[in-house]
N, C-alpha and C. Protein backbone atom coordinates (compact mmCIF):
# COMPACT_ATOMS: atom_id res chain seq x y z
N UNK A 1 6.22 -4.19 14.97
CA UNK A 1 6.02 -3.16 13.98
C UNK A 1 5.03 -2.14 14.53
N UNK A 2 5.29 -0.80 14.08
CA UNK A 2 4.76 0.25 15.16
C UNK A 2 3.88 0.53 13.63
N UNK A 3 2.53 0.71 13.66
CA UNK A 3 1.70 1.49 12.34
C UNK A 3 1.41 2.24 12.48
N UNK A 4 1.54 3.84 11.70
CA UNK A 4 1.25 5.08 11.90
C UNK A 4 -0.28 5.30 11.18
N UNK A 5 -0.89 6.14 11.37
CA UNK A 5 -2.52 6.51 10.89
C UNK A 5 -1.65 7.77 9.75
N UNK A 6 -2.46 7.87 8.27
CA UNK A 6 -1.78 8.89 7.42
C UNK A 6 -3.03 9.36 7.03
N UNK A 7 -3.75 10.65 7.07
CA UNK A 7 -4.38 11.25 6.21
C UNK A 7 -3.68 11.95 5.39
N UNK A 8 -4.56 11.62 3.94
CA UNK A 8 -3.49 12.34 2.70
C UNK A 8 -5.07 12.52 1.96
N UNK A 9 -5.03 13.92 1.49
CA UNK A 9 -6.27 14.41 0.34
C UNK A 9 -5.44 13.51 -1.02
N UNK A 10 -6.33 12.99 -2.14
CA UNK A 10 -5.79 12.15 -3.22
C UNK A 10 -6.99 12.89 -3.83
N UNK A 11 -6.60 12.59 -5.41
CA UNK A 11 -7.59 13.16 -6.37
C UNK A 11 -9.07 12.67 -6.53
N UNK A 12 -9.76 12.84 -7.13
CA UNK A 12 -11.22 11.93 -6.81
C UNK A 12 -11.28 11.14 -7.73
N UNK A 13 -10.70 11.12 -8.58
CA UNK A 13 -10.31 9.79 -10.11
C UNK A 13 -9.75 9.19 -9.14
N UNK A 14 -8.68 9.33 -8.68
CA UNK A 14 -7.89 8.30 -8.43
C UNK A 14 -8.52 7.93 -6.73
N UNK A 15 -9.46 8.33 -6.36
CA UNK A 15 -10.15 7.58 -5.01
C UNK A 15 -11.21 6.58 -5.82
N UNK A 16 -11.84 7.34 -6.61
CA UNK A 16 -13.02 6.52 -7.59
C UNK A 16 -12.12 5.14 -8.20
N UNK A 17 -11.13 5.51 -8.34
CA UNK A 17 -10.27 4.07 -9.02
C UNK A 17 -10.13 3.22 -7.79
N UNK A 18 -9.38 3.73 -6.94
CA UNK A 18 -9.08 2.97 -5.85
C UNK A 18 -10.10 2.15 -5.15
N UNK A 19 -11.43 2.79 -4.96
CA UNK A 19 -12.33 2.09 -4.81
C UNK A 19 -13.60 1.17 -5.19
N UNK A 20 -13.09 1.41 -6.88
CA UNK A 20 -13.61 -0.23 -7.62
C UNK A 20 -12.68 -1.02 -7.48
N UNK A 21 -11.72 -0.61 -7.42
CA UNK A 21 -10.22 -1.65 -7.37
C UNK A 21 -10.94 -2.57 -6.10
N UNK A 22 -10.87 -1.94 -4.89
CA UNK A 22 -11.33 -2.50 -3.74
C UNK A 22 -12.70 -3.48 -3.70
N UNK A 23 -13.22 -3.06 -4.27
CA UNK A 23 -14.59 -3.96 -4.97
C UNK A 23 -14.67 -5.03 -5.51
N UNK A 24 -13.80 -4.86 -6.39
CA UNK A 24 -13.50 -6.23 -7.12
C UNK A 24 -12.44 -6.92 -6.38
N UNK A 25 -11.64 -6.61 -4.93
CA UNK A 25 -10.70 -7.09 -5.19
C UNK A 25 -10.89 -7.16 -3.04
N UNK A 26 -11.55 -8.55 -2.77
CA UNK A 26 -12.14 -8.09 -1.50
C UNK A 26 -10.77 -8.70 -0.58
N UNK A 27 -10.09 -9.49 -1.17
CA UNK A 27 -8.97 -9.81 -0.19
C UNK A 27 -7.70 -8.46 0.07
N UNK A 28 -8.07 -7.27 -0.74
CA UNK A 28 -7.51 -5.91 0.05
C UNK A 28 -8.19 -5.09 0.38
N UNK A 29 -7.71 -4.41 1.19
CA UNK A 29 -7.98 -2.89 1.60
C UNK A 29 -7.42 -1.67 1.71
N UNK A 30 -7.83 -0.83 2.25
CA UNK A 30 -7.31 0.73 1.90
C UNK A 30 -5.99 0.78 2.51
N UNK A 31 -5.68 -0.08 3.53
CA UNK A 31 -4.58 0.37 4.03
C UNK A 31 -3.38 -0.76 3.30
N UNK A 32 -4.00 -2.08 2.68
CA UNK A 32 -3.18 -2.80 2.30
C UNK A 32 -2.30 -2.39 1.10
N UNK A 33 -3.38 -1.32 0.51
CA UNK A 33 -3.14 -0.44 -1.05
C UNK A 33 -2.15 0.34 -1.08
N UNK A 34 -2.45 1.43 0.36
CA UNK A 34 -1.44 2.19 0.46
C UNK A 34 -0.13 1.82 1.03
N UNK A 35 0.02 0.68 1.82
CA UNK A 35 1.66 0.18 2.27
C UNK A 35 2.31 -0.45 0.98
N UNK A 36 1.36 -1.49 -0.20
CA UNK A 36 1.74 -1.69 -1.06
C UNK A 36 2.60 -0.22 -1.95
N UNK A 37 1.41 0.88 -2.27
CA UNK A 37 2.23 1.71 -3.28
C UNK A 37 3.47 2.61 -2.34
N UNK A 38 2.87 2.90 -1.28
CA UNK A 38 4.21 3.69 -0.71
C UNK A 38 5.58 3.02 -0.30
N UNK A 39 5.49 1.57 -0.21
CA UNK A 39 6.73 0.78 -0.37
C UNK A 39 7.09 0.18 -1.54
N UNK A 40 6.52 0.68 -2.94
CA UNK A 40 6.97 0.34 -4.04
C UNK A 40 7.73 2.09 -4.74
N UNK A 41 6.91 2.93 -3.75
CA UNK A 41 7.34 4.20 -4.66
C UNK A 41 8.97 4.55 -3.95
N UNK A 42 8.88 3.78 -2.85
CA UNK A 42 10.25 4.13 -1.96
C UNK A 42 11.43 3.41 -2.46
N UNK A 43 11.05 1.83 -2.71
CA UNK A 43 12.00 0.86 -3.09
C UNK A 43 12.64 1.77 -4.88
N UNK A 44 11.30 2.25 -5.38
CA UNK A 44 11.75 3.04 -6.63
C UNK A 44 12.50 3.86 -7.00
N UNK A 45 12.87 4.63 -5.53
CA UNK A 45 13.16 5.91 -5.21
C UNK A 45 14.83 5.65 -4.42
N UNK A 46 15.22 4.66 -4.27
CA UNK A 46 16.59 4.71 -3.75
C UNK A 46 16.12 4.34 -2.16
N UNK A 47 15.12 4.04 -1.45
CA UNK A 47 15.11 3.42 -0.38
C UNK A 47 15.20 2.08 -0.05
N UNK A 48 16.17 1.02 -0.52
CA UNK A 48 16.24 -0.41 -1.11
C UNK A 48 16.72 -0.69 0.59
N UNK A 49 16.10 -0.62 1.58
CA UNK A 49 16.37 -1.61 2.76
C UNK A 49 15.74 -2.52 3.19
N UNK A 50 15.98 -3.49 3.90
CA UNK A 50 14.82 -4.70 3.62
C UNK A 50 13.66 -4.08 4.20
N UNK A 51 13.33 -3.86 5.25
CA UNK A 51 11.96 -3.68 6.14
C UNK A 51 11.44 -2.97 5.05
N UNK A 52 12.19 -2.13 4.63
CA UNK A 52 11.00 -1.69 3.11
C UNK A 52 10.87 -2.69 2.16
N UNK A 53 11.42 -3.38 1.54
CA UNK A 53 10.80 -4.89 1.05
C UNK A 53 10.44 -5.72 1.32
N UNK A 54 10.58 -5.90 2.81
CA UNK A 54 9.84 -6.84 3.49
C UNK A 54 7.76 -6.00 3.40
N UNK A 55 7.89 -5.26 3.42
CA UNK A 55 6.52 -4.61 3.61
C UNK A 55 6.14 -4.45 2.45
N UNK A 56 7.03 -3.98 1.40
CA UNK A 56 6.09 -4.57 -0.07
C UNK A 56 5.82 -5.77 -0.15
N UNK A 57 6.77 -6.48 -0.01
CA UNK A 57 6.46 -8.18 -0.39
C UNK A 57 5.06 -8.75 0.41
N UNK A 58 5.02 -8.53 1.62
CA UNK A 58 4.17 -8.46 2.77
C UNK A 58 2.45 -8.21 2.36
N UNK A 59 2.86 -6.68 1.66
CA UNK A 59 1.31 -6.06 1.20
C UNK A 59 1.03 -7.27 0.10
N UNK A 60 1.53 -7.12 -0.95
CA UNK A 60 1.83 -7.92 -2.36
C UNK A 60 1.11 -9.20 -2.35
N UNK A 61 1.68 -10.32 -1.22
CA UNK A 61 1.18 -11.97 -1.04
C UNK A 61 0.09 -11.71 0.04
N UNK A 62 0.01 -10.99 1.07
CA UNK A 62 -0.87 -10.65 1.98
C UNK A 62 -0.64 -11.79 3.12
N UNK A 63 0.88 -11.77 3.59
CA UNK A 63 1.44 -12.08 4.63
C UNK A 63 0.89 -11.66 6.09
N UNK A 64 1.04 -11.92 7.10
CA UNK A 64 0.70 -11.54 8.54
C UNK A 64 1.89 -11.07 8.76
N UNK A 65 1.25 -9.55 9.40
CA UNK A 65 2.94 -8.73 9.63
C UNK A 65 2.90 -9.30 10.89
């Protein structure tokens, strides 16, 4: 599996959320957050192939890719 680096500007509510989330929640991280939502917004979206569910499911249980 090849991992790309993504800078993306996000709102500051929703960084401030993201990062109590992360606080309370020490078995993820920033990048585990974002493969989780961007392979749930894809699977949502008509991208239903496995490697994209394999990588939600993956983020989700916190599998070893």
């Amino acid at each position: 599996m090849i991992k790309i680096s993504i800078l993306a500007e996000i709102p500051e509510e929703l960084h401030e959320s993201l990062k109590q989330y992360l606080e309370n929640h020490p078995t993820w991280d920033q990048d585990r957050a974002f493969s989780a939502a961007l392979s749930l917004f894809l699977l949502q979206n008509g991208e239903s192939d496995r490697a994209t569910s394999r990588i939600y499911l993956n983020s989700l249980f916190d599998y070893a890719a």
